[in-house]
Structures are given as structure tokens and as C-alpha cells.
C-alpha atoms as a PDB file:
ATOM      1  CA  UNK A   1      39.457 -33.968 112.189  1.00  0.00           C
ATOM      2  CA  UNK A   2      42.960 -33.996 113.995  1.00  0.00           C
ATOM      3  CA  UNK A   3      45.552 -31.614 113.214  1.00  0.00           C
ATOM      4  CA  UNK A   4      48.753 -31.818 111.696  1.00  0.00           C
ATOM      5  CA  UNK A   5      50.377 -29.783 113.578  1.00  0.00           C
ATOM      6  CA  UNK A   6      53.182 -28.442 111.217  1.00  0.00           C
ATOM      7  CA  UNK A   7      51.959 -26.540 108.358  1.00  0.00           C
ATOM      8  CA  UNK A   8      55.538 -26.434 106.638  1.00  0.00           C
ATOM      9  CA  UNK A   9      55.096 -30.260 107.024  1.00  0.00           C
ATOM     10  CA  UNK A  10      51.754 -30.668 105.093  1.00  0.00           C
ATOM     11  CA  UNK A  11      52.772 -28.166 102.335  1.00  0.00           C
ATOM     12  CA  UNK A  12      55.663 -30.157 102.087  1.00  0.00           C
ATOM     13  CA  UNK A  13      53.972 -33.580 102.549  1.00  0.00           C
ATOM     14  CA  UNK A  14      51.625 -31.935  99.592  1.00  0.00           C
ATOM     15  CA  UNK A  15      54.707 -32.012  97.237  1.00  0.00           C
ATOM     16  CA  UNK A  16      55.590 -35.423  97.943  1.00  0.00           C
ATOM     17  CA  UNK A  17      52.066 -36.715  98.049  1.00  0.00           C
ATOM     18  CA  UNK A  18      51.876 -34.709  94.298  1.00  0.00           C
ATOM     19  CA  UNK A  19      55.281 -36.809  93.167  1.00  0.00           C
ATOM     20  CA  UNK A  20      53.488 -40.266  94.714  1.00  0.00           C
ATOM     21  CA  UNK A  21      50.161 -40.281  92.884  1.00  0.00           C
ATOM     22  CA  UNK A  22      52.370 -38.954  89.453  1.00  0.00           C
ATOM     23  CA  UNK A  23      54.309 -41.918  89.057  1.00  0.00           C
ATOM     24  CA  UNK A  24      52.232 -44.525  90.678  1.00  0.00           C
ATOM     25  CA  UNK A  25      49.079 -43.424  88.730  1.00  0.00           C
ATOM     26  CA  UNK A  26      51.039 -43.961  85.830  1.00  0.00           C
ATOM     27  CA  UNK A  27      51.089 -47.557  86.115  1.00  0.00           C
ATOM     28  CA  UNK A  28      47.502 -47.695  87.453  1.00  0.00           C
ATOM     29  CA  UNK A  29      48.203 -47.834  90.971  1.00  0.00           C
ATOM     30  CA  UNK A  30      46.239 -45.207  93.814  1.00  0.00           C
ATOM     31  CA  UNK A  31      49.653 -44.432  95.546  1.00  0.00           C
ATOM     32  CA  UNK A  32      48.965 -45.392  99.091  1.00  0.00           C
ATOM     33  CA  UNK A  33      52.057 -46.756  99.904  1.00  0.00           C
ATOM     34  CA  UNK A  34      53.689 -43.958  98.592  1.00  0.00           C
ATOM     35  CA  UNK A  35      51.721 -41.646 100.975  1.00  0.00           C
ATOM     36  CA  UNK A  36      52.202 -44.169 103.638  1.00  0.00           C
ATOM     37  CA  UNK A  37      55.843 -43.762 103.327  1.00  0.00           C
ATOM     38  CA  UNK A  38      55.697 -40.016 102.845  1.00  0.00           C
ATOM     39  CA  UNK A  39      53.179 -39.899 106.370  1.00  0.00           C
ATOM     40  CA  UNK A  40      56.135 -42.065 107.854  1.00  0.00           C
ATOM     41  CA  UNK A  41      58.870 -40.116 107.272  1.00  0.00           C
ATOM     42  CA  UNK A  42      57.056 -36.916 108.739  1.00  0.00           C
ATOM     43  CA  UNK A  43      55.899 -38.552 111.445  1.00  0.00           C
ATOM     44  CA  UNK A  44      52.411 -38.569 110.993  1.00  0.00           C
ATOM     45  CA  UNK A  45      50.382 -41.020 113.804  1.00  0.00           C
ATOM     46  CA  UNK A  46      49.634 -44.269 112.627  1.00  0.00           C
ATOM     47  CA  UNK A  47      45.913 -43.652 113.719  1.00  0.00           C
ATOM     48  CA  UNK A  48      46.183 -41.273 110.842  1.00  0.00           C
ATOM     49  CA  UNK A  49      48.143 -42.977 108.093  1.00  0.00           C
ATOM     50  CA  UNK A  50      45.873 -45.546 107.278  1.00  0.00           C
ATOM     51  CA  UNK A  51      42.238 -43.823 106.431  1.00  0.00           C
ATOM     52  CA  UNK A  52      44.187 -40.750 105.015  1.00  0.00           C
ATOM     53  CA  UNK A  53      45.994 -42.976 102.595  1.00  0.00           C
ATOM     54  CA  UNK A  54      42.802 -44.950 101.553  1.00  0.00           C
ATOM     55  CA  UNK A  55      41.545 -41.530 101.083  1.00  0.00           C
ATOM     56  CA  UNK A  56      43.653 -40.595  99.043  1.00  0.00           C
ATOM     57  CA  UNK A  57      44.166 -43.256  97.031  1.00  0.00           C
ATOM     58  CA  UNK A  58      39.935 -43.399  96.170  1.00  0.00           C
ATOM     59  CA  UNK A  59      40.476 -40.342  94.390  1.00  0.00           C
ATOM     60  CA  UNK A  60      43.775 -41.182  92.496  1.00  0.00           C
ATOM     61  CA  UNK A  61      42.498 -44.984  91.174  1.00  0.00           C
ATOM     62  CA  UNK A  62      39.323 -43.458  89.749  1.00  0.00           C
ATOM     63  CA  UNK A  63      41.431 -41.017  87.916  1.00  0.00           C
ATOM     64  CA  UNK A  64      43.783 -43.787  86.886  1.00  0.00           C
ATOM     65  CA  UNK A  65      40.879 -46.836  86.108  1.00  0.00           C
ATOM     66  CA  UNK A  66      38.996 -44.122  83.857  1.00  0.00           C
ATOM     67  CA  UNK A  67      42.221 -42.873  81.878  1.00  0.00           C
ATOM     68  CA  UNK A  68      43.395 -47.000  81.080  1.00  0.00           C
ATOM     69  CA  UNK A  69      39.559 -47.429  80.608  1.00  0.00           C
ATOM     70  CA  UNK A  70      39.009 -45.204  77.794  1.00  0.00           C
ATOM     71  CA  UNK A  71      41.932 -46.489  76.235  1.00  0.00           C
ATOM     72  CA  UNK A  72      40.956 -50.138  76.167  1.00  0.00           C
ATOM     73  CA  UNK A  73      43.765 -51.369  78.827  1.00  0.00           C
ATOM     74  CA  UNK A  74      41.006 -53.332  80.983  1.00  0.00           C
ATOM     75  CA  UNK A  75      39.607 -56.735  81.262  1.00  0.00           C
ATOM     76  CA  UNK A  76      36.012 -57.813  83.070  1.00  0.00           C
ATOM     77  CA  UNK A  77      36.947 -61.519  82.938  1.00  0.00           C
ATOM     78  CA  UNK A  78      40.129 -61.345  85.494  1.00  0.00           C
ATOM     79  CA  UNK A  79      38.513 -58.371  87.289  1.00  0.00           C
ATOM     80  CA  UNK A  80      35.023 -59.491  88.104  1.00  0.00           C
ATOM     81  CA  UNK A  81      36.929 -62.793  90.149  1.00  0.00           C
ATOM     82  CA  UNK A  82      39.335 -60.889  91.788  1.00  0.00           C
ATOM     83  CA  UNK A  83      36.580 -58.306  92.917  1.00  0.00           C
ATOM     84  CA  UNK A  84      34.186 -60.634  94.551  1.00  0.00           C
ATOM     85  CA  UNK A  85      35.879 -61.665  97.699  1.00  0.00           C
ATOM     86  CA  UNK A  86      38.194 -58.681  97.779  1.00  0.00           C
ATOM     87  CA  UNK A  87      35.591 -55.959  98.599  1.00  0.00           C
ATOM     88  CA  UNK A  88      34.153 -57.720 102.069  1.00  0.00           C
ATOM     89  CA  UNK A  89      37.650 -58.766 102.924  1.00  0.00           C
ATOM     90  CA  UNK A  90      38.865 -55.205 102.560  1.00  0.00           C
ATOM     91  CA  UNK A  91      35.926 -54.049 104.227  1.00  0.00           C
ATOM     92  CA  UNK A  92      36.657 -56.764 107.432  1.00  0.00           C
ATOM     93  CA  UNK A  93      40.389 -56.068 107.033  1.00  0.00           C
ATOM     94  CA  UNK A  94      39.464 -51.956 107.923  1.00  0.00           C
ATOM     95  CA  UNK A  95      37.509 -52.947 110.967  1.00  0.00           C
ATOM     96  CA  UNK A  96      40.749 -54.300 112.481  1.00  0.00           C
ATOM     97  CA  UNK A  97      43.450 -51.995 113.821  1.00  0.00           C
ATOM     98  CA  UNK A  98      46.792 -53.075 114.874  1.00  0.00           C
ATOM     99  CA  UNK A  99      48.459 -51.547 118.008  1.00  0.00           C
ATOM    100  CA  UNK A 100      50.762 -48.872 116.538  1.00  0.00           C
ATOM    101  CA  UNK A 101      53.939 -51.106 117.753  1.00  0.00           C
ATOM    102  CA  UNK A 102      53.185 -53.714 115.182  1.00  0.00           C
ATOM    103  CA  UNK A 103      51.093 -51.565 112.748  1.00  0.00           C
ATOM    104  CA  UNK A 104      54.953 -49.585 111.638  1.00  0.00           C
ATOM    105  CA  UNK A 105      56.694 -52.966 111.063  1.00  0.00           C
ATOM    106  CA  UNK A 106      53.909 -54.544 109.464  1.00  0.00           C
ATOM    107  CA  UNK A 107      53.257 -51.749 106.982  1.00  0.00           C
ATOM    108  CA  UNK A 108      57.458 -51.513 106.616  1.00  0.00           C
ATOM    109  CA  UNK A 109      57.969 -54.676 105.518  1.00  0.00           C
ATOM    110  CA  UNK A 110      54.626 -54.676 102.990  1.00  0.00           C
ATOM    111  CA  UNK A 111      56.414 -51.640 101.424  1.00  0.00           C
ATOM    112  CA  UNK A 112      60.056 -53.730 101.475  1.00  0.00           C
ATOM    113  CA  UNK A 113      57.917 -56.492  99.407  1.00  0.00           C
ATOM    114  CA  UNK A 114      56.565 -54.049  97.287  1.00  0.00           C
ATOM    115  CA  UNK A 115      59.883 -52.546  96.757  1.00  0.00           C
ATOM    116  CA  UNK A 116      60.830 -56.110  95.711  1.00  0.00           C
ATOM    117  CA  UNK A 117      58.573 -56.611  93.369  1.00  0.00           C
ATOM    118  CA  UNK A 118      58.228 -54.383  92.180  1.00  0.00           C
ATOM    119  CA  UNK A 119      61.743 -54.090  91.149  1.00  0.00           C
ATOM    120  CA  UNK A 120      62.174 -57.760  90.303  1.00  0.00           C
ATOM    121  CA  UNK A 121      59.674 -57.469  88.020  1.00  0.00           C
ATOM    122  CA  UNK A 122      59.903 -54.494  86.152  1.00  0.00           C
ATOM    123  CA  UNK A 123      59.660 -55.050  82.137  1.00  0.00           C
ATOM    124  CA  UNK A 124      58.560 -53.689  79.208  1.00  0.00           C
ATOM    125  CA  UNK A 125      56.998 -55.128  75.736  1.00  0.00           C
ATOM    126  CA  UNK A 126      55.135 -58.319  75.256  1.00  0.00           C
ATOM    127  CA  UNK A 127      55.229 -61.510  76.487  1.00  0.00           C
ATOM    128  CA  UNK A 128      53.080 -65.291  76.915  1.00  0.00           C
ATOM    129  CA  UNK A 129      50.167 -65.103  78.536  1.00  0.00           C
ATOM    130  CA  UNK A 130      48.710 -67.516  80.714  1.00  0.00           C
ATOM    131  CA  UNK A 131      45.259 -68.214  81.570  1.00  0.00           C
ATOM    132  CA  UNK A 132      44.237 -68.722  85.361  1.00  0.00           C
ATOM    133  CA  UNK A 133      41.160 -70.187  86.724  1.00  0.00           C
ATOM    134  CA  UNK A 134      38.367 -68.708  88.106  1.00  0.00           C
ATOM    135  CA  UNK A 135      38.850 -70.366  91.779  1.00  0.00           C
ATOM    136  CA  UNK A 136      42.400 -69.142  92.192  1.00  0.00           C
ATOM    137  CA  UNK A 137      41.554 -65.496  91.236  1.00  0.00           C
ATOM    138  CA  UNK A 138      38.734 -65.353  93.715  1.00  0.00           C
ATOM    139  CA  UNK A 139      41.403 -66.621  96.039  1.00  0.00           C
ATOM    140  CA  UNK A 140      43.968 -64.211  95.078  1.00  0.00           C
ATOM    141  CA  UNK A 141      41.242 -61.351  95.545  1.00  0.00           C
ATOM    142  CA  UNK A 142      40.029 -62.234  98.663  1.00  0.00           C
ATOM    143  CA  UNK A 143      43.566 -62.733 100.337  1.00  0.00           C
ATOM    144  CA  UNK A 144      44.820 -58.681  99.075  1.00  0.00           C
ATOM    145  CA  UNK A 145      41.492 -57.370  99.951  1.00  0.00           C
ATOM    146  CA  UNK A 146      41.675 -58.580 103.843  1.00  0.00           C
ATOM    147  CA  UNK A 147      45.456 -57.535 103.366  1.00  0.00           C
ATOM    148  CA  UNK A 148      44.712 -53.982 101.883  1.00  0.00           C
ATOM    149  CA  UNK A 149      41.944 -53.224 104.422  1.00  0.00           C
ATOM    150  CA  UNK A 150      44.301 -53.880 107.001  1.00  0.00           C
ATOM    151  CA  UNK A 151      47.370 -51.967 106.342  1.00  0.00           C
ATOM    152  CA  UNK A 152      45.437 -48.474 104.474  1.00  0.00           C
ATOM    153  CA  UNK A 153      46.802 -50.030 100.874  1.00  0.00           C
ATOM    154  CA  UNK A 154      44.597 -50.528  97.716  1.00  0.00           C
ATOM    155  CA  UNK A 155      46.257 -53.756  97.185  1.00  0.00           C
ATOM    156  CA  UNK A 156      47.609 -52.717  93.600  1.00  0.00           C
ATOM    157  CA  UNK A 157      50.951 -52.989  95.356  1.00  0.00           C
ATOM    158  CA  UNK A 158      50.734 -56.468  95.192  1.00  0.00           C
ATOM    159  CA  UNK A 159      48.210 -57.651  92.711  1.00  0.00           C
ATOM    160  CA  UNK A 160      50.308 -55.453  89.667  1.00  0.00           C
ATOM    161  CA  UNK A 161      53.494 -57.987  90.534  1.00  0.00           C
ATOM    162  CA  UNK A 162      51.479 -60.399  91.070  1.00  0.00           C
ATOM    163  CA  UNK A 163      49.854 -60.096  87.478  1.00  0.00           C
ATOM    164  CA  UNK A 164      52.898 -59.289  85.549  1.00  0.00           C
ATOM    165  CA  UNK A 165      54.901 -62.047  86.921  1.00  0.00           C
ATOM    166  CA  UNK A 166      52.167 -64.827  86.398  1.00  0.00           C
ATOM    167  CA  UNK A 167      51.791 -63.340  82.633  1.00  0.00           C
ATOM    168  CA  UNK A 168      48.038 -62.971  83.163  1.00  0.00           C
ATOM    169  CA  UNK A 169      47.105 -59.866  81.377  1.00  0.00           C
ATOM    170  CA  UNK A 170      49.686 -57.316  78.890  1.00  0.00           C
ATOM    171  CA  UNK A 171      51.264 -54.555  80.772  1.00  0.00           C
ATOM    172  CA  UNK A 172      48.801 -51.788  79.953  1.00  0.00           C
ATOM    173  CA  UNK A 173      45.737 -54.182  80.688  1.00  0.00           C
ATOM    174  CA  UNK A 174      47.326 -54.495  84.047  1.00  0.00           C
ATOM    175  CA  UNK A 175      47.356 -51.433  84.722  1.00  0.00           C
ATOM    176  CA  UNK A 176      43.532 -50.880  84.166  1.00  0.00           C
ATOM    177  CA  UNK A 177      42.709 -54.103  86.151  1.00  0.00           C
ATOM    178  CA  UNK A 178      44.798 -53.105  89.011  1.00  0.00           C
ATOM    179  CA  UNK A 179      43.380 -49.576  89.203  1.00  0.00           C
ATOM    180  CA  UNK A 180      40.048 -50.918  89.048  1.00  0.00           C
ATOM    181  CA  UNK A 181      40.918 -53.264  92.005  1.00  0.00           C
ATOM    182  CA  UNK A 182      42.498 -50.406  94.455  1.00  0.00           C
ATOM    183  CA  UNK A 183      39.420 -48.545  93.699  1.00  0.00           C
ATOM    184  CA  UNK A 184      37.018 -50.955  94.935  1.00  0.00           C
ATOM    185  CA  UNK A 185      39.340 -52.181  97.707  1.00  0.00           C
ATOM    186  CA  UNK A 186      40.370 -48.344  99.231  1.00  0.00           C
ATOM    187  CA  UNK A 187      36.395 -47.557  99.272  1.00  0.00           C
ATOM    188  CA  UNK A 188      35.352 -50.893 101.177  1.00  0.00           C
ATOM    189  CA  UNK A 189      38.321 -50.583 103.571  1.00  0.00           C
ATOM    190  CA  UNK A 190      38.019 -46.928 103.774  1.00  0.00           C
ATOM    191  CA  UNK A 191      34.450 -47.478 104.669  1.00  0.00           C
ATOM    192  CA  UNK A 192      35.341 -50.210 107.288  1.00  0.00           C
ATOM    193  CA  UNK A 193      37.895 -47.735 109.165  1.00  0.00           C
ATOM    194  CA  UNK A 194      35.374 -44.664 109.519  1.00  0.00           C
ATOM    195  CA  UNK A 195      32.658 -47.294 110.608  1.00  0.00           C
ATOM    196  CA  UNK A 196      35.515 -47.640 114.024  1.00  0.00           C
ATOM    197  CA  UNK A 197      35.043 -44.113 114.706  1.00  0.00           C
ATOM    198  CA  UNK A 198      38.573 -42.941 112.602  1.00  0.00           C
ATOM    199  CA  UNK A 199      38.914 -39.839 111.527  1.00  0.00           C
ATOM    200  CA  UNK A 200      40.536 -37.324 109.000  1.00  0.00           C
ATOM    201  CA  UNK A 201      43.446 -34.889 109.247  1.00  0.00           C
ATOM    202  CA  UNK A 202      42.613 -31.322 108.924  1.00  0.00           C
ATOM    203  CA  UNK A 203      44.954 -31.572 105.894  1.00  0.00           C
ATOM    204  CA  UNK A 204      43.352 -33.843 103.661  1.00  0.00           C
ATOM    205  CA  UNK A 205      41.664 -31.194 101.288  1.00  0.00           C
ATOM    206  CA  UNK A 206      45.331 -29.885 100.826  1.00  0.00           C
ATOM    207  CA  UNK A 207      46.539 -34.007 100.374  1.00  0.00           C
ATOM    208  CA  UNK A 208      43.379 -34.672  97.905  1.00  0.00           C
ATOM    209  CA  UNK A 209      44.131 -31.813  96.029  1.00  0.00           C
ATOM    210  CA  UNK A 210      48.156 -33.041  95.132  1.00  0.00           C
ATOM    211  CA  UNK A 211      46.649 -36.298  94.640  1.00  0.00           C
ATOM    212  CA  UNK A 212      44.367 -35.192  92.485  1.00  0.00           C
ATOM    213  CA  UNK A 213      46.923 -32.981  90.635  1.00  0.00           C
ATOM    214  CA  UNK A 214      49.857 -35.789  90.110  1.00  0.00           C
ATOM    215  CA  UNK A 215      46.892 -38.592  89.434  1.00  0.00           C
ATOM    216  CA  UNK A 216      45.869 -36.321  86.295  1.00  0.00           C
ATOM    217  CA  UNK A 217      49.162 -36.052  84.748  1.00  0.00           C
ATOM    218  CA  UNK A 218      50.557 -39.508  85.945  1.00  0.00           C
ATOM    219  CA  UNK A 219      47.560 -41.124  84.600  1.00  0.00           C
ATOM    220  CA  UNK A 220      47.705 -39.698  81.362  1.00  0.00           C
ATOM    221  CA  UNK A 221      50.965 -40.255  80.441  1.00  0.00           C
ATOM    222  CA  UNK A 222      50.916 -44.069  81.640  1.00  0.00           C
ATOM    223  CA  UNK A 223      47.472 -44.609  79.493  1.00  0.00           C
ATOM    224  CA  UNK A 224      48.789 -43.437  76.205  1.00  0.00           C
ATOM    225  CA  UNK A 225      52.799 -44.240  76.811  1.00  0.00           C
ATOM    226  CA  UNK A 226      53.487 -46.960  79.368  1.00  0.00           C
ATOM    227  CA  UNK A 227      57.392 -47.239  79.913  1.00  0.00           C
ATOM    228  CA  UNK A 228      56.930 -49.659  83.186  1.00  0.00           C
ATOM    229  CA  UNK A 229      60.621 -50.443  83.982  1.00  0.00           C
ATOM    230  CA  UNK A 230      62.095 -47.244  85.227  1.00  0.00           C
ATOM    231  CA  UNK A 231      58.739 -46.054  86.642  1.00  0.00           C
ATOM    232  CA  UNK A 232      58.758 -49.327  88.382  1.00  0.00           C
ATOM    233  CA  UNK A 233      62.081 -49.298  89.676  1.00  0.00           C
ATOM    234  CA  UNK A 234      62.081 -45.561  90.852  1.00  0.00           C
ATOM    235  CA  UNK A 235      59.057 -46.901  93.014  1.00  0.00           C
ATOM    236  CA  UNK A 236      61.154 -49.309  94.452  1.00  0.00           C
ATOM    237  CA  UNK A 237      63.986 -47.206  95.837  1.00  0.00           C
ATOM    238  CA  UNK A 238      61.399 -44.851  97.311  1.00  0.00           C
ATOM    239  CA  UNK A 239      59.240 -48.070  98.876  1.00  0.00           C
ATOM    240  CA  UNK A 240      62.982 -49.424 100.371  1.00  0.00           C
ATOM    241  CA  UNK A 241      63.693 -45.943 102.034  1.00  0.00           C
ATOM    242  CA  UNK A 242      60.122 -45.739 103.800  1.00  0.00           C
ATOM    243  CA  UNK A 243      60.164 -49.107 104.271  1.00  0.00           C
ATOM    244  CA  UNK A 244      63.112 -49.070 106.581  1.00  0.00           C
ATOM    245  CA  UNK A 245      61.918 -46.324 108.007  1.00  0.00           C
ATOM    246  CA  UNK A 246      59.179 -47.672 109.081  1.00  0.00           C
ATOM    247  CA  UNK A 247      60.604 -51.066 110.275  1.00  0.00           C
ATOM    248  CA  UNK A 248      63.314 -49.455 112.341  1.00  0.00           C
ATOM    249  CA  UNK A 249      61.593 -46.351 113.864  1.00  0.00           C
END
């Protein structure tokens, strides 16, 4: 495993990876973006960044898709489409690396959409719900997975806007669905990355352990009290700050 060569750094990266997988957790997400854009702003080499945040976000989903689980915030008949062609695609989508000139702006500008959506989107209590097919979900799943392989996310980043806007599932059940999703997704694409010959920081036990820590409490508080909107929109103005980052560095 490579070093990071600044212990101040990954105690402090700790902290901030503890305060990602808290509040994205809470709304079922695994947080990788959030560690992305706490990797970026310390620097940390792309070669790094994107199995450390897949990492990392395997252990925070499962914490988060078991919490919204037990509590009934789930549903098998938009998650078992949007699974199918996601897991292979995530899987492909890890095999590929981009050169680390393109893999910053690329990665910048997912978290400046996610930052958009995330804020554009951002609501609370009930609403219409529509029913998609089967073809488009399949679709929908097969286009994040290749996209979250690629980049180190889980694809919850997108597919929880994505959701919420369409009206296809409550809030809560979103939540579940999504976790679910960046769970199977981080594994495949995590898998397709160390099949490349990646590697580890030195770190990560240090990283899993804040992850772990913030995905417990995040988790729990979003299963039994979900109060999306200034969750969501707290996520945003951290994505927009990485984001730049990233894009301009």
C-alpha cells in the first residue's frame, strides 16, 4: 500500500472523512464524493482517490442499506432493474483509468452536477408518484454503473436526484434503494480497479474506521428522521467547493 505521507493530513482527512459518511449516510448515500473531495483538497494522487473512495464507500452503504432496510424504506421492484446492468458496467467502468489530467476535471464537474442536484432538488414530505418501466430503469442502471466505476463514485450521487425528481419512489424509500445501488456498484467497480493492479493507502484502516463511525450515526438518524432539504443542500456547498477544486487545480 502507498503512503500518505503526512500523518497530520490523514488524522485530519479522518475528521472530514467522519463528517462525509455522517451526513451522506443519512440520506442513504456511501459518501464517495465527499471523500473524493476531501482526497482533493489534500492532495491525495488521483491513482489513489478512486479505489480508496470505493472503499470506503462499501463499508458506509451497507451500514446505510441495512439501517433504511429494517425500517421498511426499500423497494425490490425499482431496485432489481436498476441492478442488472449496473453491476458489469461498474465493474467495466473500474477497468478503465483516465490519465490524471482529465481524471481531476472529470470527477470536478461530476461533483458540480451533484452539487446541482442535489440542491435543485432538495424537498421534504410527500408527493405523486410515477411509475417507470422496466426498460428505462435497466437503462438508467446500466448508464450510472459504467459512470460510477469510472470516476470511484457509488452512483447514489446521481441516481438519488435522479429518483426524487422523476417522483419514482417516497423520500425515505429512496434512500434505501439508492444505498442498495452504491453498494452493489462500489463492490463491482472496486473489484474492477484492484483487478488493474491498484492499490490501497497505508491509511485506509484509519479512513474505514471514520467511515464506519459517521455511517453509524448518519445512518441512524436519516432511517428513523429523514429531514432531506438542509442535509441535501449542506452537501451541495461542500460538492461546489471540491468541485472547483478539482476542475481548476
Amino acid at each position: 500500500m502507498p503512503d500518505f505521507n503526512l500523518d497530520t493530513g490523514s488524522l485530519l482527512l479522518a475528521v472530514m472523512i467522519v463528517a462525509a459518511a455522517l451526513l451522506y449516510s443519512s440520506v442513504g448515500h456511501g459518501g464517495a464524493s465527499g471523500y473524493l473531495a476531501a482526497m482533493a483538497l489534500f492532495g491525495v494522487a488521483p491513482a489513489v482517490m478512486k479505489p480508496t473512495a470505493l472503499a470506503l464507500n462499501v463499508l458506509v452503504s451497507l451500514i446505510a442499506f441495512i439501517r433504511f432496510y429494517r425500517v421498511g424504506a426499500f423497494s425490490w421492484q425499482l431496485f432489481l432493474p436498476l441492478i442488472i446492468a449496473s453491476v458489469p458496467m461498474a465493474y467495466l467502468g473500474g477497468t478503465l483509468t483516465l490519465p490524471a489530467e482529465y481524471y481531476r476535471p472529470v470527477v470536478g464537474l461530476v461533483l458540480l452536477y451533484a452539487a446541482w442536484r442535489f440542491f435543485a432538488t432538495a424537498r421534504s414530505g410527500d408527493y405523486p408518484l410515477a411509475s417507470p418501466s422496466r426498460a428505462v430503469l435497466v437503462g438508467t442502471g446500466a448508464a450510472l454503473g459504467l459512470l460510477s466505476g469510472l470516476t470511484g463514485v457509488g452512483g447514489g450521487i446521481f441516481l438519488s436526484p435522479l429518483l426524487l425528481y422523476l417522483r419514482w419512489a417516497p423520500i425515505k424509500t429512496i434512500s434505501g434503494i439508492s444505498a442498495a445501488f452504491i453498494l452493489a456498484n462500489s463492490i463491482a467497480g472496486l473489484a474492477g480497479v484492484l483487478s488493474k493492479g491498484a492499490t490501497l493507502p497505508s491509511a485506509l484502516p484509519l479512513w474505514a474506521a471514520a467511515a464506519v463511525i459517521g455511517g453509524l450515526i448518519g445512518a441512524e438518524y436519516g432511517s428513523r428522521r429523514l429531514g432531506n432539504a438542509m442535509i441535501q443542500k449542506l452537501l451541495a456547498a461542500v460538492l461546489v467547493i471540491a468541485g472547483l477544486k478539482m476542475v481548476l487545480s
